[in-house]
Protein backbone atom coordinates (compact mmCIF):
# COMPACT_ATOMS: atom_id res chain seq x y z
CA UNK A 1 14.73 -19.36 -37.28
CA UNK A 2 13.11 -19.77 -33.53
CA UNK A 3 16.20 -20.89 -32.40
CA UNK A 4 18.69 -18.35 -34.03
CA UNK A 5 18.45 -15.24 -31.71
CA UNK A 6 22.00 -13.80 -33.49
CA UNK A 7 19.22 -11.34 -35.22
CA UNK A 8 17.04 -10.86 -32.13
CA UNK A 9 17.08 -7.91 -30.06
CA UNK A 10 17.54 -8.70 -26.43
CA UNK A 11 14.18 -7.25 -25.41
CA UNK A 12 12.33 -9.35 -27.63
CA UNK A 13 14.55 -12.92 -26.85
CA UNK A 14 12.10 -13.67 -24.07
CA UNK A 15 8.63 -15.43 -25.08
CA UNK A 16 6.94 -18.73 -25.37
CA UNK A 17 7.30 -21.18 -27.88
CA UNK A 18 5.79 -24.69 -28.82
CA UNK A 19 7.94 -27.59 -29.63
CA UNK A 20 6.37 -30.55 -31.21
CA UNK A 21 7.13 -33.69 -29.49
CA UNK A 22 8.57 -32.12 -26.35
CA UNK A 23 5.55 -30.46 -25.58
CA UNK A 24 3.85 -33.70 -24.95
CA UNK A 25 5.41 -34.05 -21.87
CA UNK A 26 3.61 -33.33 -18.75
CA UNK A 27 4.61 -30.24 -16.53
CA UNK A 28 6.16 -30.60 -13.10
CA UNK A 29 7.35 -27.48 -10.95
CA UNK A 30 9.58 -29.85 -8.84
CA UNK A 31 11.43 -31.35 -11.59
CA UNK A 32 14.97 -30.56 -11.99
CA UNK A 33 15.15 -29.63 -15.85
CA UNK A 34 17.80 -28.47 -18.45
CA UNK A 35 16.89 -27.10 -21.67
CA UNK A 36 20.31 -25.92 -24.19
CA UNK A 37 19.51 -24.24 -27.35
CA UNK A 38 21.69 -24.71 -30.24
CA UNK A 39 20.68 -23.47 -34.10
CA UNK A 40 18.65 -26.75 -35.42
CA UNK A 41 18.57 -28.11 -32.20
CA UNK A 42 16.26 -28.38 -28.66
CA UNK A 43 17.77 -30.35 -26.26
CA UNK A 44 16.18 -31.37 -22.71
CA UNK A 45 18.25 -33.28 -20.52
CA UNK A 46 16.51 -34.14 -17.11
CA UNK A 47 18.82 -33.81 -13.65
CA UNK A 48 17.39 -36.48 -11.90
CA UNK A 49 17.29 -40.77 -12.32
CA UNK A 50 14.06 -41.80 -13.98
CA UNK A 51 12.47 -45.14 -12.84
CA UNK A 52 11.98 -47.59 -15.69
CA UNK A 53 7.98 -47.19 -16.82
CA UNK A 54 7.60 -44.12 -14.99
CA UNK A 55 6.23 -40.62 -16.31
CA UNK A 56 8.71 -38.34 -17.57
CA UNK A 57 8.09 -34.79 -16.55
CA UNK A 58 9.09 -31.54 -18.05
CA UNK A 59 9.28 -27.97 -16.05
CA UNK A 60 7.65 -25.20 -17.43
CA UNK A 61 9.56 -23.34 -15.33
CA UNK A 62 8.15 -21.01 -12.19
CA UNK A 63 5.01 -20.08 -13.75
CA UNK A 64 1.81 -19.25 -11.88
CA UNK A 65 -2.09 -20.41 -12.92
CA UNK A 66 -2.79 -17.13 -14.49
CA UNK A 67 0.11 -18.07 -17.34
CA UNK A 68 -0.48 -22.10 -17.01
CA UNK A 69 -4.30 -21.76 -17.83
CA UNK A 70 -3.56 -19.28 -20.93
CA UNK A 71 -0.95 -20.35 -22.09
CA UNK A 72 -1.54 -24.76 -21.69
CA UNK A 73 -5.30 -24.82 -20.66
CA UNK A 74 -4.69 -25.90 -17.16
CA UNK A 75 -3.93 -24.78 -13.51
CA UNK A 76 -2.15 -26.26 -10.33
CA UNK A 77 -4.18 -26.68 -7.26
CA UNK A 78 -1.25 -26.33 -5.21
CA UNK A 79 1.00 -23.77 -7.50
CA UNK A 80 4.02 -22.62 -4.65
CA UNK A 81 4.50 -19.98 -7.51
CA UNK A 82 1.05 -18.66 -7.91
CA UNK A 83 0.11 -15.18 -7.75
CA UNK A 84 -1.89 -12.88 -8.90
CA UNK A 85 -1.41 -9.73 -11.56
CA UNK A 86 -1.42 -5.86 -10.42
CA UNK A 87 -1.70 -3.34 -13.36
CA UNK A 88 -1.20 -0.24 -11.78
CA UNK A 89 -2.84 2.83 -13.92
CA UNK A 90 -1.44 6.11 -15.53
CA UNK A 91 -0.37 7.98 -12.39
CA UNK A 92 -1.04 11.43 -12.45
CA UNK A 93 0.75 13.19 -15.22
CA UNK A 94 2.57 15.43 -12.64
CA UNK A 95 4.33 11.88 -11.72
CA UNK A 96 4.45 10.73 -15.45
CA UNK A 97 6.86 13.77 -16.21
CA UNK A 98 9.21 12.68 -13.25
CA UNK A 99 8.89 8.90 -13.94
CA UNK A 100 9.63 9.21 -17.93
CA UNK A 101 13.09 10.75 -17.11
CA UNK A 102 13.73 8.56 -13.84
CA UNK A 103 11.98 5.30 -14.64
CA UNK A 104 11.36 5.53 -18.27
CA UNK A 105 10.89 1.30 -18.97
CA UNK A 106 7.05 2.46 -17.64
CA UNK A 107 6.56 3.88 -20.82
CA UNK A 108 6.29 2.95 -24.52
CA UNK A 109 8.31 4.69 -27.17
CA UNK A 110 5.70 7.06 -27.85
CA UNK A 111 5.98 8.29 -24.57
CA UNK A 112 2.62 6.89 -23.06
CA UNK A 113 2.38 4.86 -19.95
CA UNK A 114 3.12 0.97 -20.57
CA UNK A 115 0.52 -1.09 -18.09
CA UNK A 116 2.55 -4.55 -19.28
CA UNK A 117 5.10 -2.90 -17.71
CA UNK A 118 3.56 -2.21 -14.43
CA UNK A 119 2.16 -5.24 -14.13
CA UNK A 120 3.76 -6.76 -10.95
CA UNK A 121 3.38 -10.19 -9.89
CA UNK A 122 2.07 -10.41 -6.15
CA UNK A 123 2.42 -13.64 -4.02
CA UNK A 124 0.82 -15.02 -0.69
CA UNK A 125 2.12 -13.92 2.52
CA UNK A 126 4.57 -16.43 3.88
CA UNK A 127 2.30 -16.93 7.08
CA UNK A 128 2.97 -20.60 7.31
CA UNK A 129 6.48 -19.86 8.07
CA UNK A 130 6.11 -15.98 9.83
CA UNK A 131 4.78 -14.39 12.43
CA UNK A 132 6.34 -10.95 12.14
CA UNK A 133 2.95 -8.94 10.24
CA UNK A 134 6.02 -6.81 8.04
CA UNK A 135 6.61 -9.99 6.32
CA UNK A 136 3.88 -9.62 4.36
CA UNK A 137 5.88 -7.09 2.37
CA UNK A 138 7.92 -9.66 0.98
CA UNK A 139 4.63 -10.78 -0.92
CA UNK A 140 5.09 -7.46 -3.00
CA UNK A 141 7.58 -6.03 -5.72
CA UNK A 142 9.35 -3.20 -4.22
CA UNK A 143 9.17 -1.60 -7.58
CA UNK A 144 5.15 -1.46 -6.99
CA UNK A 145 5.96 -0.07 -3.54
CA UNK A 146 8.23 2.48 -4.79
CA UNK A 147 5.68 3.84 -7.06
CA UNK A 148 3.15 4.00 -4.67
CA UNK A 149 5.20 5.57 -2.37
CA UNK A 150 5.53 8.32 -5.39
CA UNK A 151 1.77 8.05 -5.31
CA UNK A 152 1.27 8.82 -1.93
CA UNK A 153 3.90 12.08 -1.82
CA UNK A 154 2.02 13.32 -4.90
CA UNK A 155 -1.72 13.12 -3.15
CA UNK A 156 -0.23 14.73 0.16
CA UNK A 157 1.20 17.83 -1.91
CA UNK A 158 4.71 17.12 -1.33
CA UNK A 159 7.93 17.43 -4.05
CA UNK A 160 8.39 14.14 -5.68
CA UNK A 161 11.83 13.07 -5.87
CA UNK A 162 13.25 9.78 -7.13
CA UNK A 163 14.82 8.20 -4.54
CA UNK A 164 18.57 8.41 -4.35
CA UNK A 165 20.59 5.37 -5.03
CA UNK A 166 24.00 7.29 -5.61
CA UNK A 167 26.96 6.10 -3.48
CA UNK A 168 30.51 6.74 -2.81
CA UNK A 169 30.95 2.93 -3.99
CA UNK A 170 32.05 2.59 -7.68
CA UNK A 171 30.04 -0.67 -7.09
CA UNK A 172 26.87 0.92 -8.78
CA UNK A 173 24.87 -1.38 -10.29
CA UNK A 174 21.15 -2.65 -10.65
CA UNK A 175 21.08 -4.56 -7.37
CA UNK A 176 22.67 -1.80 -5.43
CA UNK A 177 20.48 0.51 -6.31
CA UNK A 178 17.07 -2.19 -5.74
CA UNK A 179 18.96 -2.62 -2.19
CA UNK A 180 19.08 1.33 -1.35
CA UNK A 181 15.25 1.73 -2.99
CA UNK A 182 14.61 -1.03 -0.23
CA UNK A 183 16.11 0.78 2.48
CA UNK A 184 14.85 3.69 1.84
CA UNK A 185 11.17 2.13 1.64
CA UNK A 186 11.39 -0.05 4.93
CA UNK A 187 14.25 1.34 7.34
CA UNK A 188 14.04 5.34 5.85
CA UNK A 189 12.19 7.97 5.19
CA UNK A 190 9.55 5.84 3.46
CA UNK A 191 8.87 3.81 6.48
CA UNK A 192 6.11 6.15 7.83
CA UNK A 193 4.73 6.01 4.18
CA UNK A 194 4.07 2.32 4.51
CA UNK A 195 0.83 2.07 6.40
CA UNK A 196 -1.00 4.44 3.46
CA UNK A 197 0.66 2.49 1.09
CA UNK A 198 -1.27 -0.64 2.97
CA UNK A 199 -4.56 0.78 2.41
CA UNK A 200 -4.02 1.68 -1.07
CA UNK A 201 -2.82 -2.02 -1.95
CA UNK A 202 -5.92 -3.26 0.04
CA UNK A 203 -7.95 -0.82 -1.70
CA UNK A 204 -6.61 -1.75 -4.69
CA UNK A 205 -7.44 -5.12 -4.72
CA UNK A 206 -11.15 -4.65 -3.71
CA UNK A 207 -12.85 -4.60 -6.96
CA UNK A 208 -11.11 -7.69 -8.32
CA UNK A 209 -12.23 -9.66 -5.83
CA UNK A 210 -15.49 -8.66 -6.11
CA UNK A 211 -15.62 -9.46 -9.72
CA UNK A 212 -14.57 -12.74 -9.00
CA UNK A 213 -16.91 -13.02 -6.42
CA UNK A 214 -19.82 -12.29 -8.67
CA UNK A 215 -18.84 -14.47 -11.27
CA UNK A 216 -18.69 -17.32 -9.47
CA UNK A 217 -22.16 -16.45 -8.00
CA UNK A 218 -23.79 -16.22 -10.94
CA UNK A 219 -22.27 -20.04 -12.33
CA UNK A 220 -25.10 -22.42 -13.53
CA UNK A 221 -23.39 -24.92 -10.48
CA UNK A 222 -20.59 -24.72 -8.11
CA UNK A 223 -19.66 -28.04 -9.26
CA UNK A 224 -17.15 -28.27 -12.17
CA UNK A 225 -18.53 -30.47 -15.12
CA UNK A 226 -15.48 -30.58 -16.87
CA UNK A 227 -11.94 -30.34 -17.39
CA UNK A 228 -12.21 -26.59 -18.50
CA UNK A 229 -14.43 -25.78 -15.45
CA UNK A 230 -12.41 -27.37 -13.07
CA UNK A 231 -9.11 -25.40 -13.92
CA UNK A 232 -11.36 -22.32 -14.20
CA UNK A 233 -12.59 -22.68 -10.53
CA UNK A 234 -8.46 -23.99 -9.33
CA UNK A 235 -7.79 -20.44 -10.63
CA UNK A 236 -10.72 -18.43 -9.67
CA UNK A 237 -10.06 -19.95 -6.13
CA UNK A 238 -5.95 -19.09 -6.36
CA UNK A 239 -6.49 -15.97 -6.82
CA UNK A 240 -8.87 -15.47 -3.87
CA UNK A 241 -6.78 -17.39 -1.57
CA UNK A 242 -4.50 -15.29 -2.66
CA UNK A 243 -6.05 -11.87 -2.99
CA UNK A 244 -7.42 -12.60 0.77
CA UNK A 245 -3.98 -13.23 2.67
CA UNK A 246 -2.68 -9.75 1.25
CA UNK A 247 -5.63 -8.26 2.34
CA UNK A 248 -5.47 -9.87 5.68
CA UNK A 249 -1.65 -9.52 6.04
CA UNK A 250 -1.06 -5.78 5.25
CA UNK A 251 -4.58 -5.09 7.39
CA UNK A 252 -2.54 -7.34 10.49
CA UNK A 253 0.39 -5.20 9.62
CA UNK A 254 -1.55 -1.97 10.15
CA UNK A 255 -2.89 -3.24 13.08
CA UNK A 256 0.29 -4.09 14.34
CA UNK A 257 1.37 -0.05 14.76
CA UNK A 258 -1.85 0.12 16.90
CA UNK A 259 -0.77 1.56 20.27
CA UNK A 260 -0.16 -1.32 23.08
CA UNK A 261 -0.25 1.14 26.01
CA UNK A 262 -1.26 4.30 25.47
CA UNK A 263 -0.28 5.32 28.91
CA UNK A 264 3.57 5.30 28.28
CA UNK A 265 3.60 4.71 24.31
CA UNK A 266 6.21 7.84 23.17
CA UNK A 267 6.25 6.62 19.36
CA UNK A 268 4.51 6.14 15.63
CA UNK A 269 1.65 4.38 15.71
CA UNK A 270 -2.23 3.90 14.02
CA UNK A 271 -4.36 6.21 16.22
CA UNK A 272 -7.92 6.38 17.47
CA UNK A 273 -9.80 9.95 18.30
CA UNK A 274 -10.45 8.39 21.81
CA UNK A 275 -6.81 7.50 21.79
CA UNK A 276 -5.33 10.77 21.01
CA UNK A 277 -7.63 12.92 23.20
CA UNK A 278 -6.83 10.27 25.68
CA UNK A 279 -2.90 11.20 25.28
CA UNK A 280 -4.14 15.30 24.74
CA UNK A 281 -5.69 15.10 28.84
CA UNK A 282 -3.11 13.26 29.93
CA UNK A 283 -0.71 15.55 28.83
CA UNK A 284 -2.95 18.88 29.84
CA UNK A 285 -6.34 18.18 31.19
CA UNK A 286 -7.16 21.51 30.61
CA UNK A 287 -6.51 21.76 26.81
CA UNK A 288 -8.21 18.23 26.25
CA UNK A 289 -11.37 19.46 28.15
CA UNK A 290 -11.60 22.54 26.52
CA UNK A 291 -11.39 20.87 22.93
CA UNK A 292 -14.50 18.76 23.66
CA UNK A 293 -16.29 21.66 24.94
CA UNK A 294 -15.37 23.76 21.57
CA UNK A 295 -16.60 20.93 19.52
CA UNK A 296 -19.85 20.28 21.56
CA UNK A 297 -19.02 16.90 22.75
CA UNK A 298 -18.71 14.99 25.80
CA UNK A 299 -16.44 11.67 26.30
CA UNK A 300 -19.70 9.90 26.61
CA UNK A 301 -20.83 11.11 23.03
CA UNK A 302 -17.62 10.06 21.04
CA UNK A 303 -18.78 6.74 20.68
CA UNK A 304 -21.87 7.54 18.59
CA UNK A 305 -19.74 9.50 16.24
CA UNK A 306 -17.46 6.03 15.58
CA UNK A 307 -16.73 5.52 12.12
CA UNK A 308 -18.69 8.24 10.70
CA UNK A 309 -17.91 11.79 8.94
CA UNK A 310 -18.36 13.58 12.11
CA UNK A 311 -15.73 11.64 13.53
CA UNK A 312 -13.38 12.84 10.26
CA UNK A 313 -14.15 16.35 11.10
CA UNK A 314 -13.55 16.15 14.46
CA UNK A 315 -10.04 14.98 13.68
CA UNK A 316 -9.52 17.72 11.27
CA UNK A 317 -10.34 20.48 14.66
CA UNK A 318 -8.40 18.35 16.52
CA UNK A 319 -5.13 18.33 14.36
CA UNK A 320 -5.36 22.38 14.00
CA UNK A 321 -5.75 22.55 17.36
CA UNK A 322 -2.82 20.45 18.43
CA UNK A 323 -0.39 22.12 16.31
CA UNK A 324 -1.33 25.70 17.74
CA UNK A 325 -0.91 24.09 20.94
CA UNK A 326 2.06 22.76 20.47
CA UNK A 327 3.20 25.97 19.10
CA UNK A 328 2.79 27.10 22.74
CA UNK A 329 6.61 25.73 23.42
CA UNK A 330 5.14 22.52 25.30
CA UNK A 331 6.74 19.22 25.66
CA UNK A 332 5.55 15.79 25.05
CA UNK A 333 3.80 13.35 22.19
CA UNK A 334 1.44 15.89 21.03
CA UNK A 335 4.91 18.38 20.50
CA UNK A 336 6.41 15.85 18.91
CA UNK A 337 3.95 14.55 16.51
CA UNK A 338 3.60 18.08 15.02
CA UNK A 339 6.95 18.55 14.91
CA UNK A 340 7.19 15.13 12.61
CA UNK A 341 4.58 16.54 9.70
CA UNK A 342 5.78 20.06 9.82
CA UNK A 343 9.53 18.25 8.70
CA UNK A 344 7.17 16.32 6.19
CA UNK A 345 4.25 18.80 5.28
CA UNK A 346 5.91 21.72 5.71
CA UNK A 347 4.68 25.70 7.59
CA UNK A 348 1.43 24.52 8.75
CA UNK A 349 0.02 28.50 9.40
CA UNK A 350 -1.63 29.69 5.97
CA UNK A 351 -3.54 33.11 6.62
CA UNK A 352 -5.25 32.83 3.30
CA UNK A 353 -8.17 31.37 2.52
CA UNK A 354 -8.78 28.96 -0.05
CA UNK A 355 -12.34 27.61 -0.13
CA UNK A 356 -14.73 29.45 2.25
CA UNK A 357 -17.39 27.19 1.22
CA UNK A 358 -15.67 23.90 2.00
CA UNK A 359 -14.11 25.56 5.68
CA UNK A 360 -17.35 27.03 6.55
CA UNK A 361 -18.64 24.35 8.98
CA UNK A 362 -15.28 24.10 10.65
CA UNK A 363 -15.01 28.57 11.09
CA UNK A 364 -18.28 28.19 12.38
CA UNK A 365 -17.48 25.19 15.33
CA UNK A 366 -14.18 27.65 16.14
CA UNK A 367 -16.21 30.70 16.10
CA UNK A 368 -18.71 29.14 18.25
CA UNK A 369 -15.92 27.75 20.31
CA UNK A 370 -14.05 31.01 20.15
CA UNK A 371 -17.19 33.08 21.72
CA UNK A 372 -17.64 30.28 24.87
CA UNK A 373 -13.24 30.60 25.70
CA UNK A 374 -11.03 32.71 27.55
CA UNK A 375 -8.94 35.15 26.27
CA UNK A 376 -5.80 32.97 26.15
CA UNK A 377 -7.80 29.94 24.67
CA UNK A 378 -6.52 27.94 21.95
CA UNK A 379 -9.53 28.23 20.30
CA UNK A 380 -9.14 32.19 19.62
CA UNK A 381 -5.59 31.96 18.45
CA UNK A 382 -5.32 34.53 15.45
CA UNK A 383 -3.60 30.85 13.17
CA UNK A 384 -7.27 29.78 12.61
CA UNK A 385 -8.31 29.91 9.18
CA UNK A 386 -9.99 28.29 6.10
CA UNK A 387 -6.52 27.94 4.61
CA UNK A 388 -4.80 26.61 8.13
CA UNK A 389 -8.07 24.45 8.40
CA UNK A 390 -7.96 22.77 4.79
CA UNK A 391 -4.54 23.19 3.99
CA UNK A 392 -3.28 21.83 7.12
CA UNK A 393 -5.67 19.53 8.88
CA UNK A 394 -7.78 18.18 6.48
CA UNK A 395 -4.78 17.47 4.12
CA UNK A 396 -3.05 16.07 7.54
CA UNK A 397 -6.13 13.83 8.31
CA UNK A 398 -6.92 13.42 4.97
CA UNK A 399 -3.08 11.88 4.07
CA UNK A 400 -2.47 10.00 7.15
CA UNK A 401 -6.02 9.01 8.00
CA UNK A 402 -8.05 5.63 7.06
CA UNK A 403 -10.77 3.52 8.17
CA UNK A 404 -9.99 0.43 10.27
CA UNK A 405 -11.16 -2.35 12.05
CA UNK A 406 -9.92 -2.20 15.22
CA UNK A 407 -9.88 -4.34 18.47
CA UNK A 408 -13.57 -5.14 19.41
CA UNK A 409 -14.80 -4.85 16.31
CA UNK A 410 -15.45 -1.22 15.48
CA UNK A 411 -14.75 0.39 12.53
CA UNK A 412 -13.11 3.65 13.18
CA UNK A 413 -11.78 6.27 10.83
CA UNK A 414 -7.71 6.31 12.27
CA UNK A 415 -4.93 8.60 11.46
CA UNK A 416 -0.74 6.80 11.50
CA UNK A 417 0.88 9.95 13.66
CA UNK A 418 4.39 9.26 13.56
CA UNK A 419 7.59 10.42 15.47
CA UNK A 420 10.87 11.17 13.34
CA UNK A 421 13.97 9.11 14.74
């Protein structure tokens, strides 16, 4: 009956099954292996000569520790097709509505989100043979991408829209449209979504490899004593190694839109507060000074705020501030920055409040700021309020911005500003 699928459906013709006799034979990953099924009959045939007296292998096929170590009690130490398992949770149900009409294998026939089926398989960074830092995308499904991507449109406020794999082509089928998702993700509109979708991956990962972490802290020994605790500890390690190199590889990736020259950089990139107020005086010394003054600090005091909330808040002024600057007709990076989320975010003027409460320490640095300006100051433009504030810059800063490591050690709490093409 195993080997009759003529009654099978075709979702349910994939899973693992024992064979006695030719499960005695010892798995290899490099062996070339044919299996044929027949009704009655198992037949493997191996594809390459076999030296009188030695082993014969069989090939399990590409499967990674996770599945070795469940399924036949042991792991690889060197598995080329390790990797480790992302379950991504119920999204939103805002996004569960879209999804279930666009994307419905996510959910079960009941209608409730399937977490087998968003579990993705991610692998290690091919480092060894790469030095570009966006190769470390290849490490992870574009599927998982895409619905972060989703994710991330969803948290900043914006219309979530499956993206659109129609073409003129009557060639429309399952590989054209994973070839326009890709394009979309990595060479369109998604491209600027890429370095949030690095943090959340990063982020992501965090508490896994902390549990791991712990429990191999609190072992009895480090050293195996057995079989069963050696292939524990090949996998426990695997998935660190492997964890670690995503980490690493989407953090070199973010670092890798860091600025290399502020002094003549015109594009997208991973920015700094000292950065951006450094671009802000060199495009008009005047504005930048009187921003520092408004928010009661000195160059020479921006280093003590490094990394901290202040330094969050201070963005949040700074982003408001910018964009009723820019207003002002100018020309330059700081124009065309605000220009790039108003096509994203949308109007960025709100005259109506929303939470007083929550905007209250940021009216009360403008008032402040307002009361020590000129009449034609930025700071007493009539766009200021807790709606422009929260609704504007905090969701700006709060979207775009995350905390970083950057060169020398600091962290720093940066914000990806980038320029449409």
């Amino acid at each position: 009956m195993l080997l009759d699928f003529s009654n099978v459906p075709s979702d349910r013709r994939d899973f693992p099954v024992l064979f006695p006799t030719v499960d005695t034979l010892n798995h290899n990953p490099s062996t070339p292996i044919e299996w044929s099924f027949d009704p009655g009959r198992f037949t493997l045939r191996t594809l390459t000569p076999n030296l009188a007296g030695a082993q014969i292998y069989n090939n399990y096929g590409p499967k990674a520790n996770g599945e070795l170590l469940m399924g036949y009690g042991f792991c690889l130490p060197t598995n080329t097709h390790d990797g480790v398992l992302e379950t991504l949770k119920p999204p939103p149900e805002p996004l569960q509505r879209l999804l279930r009409k666009s994307h419905p294998g996510y959910f079960k026939t009941n209608g409730s989100w399937n977490s087998e089926a968003a579990t993705f398989h991610l692998r290690a960074p091919p480092f060894s043979t790469s030095t570009n830092p966006a190769d470390v995308w290849t490490s992870i499904p574009d599927p998982l991408i895409e619905l972060f991507y989703y994710i991330t449109r969803l948290e900043r406020g914006l219309p979530v829209i499956p993206i659109d794999t129609t073409t003129s082509s009557s060639d429309q089928n399952p590989s054209t449209n994973d070839a326009l998702i890709h394009d979309h993700l990595f060479s369109g509109p998604g491209q600027s979504y890429l370095p949030r979708i690095a943090f959340a991956i990063v982020t992501s990962l965090v508490p896994k490899m902390n549990k791991i972490s712990t429990a191999s802290a609190n072992l009895h020994s480090s050293t195996p004593r057995n079989n069963n605790q050696r292939n524990a500890q090949i996998y426990r390690d695997g998935q660190m190694e492997i964890m670690s190199s995503i980490r690493e590889g989407l953090s070199a990736f973010n670092r890798s839109l860091r600025p290399p020259l502020i002094q003549n950089f015109t594009g997208s990139a991973i920015w700094s507060l000292d950065e951006v107020l450094a671009v802000m005086k060199r495009e008009d010394g005047q504005a930048g000074t009187e921003f520092l003054d408004g928010v009661g600090l000195g160059e020479s005091d921006l280093e003590g705020i490094r990394g901290g909330p202040v330094e969050q808040r201070i963005w949040v002024l700074w982003v408001c501030y910018v964009t009723i600057l820019a207003g002002e007709g100018r020309e330059g990076l700081l124009s065309r920055w605000i220009a790039s989320l108003g096509e994203e975010y949308g109007e960025p003027f709100d005259e109506e409040g929303e939470d007083e409460d929550e905007a209250a320490p940021f009216m009360r640095v403008v008032k402040g700021a307002a009361e020590d300006s000129g009449e034609d100051s930025v700071w007493r433009s009539r766009h200021w309020s807790s709606g422009f504030v929260l609704d504007w810059g905090m969701r700006v800063v709060t979207s775009q911005g995350m905390m970083m490591r950057i060169a020398g050690g600091d962290v720093r709490f940066v914000v990806y500003l980038h320029v449409q093409a």
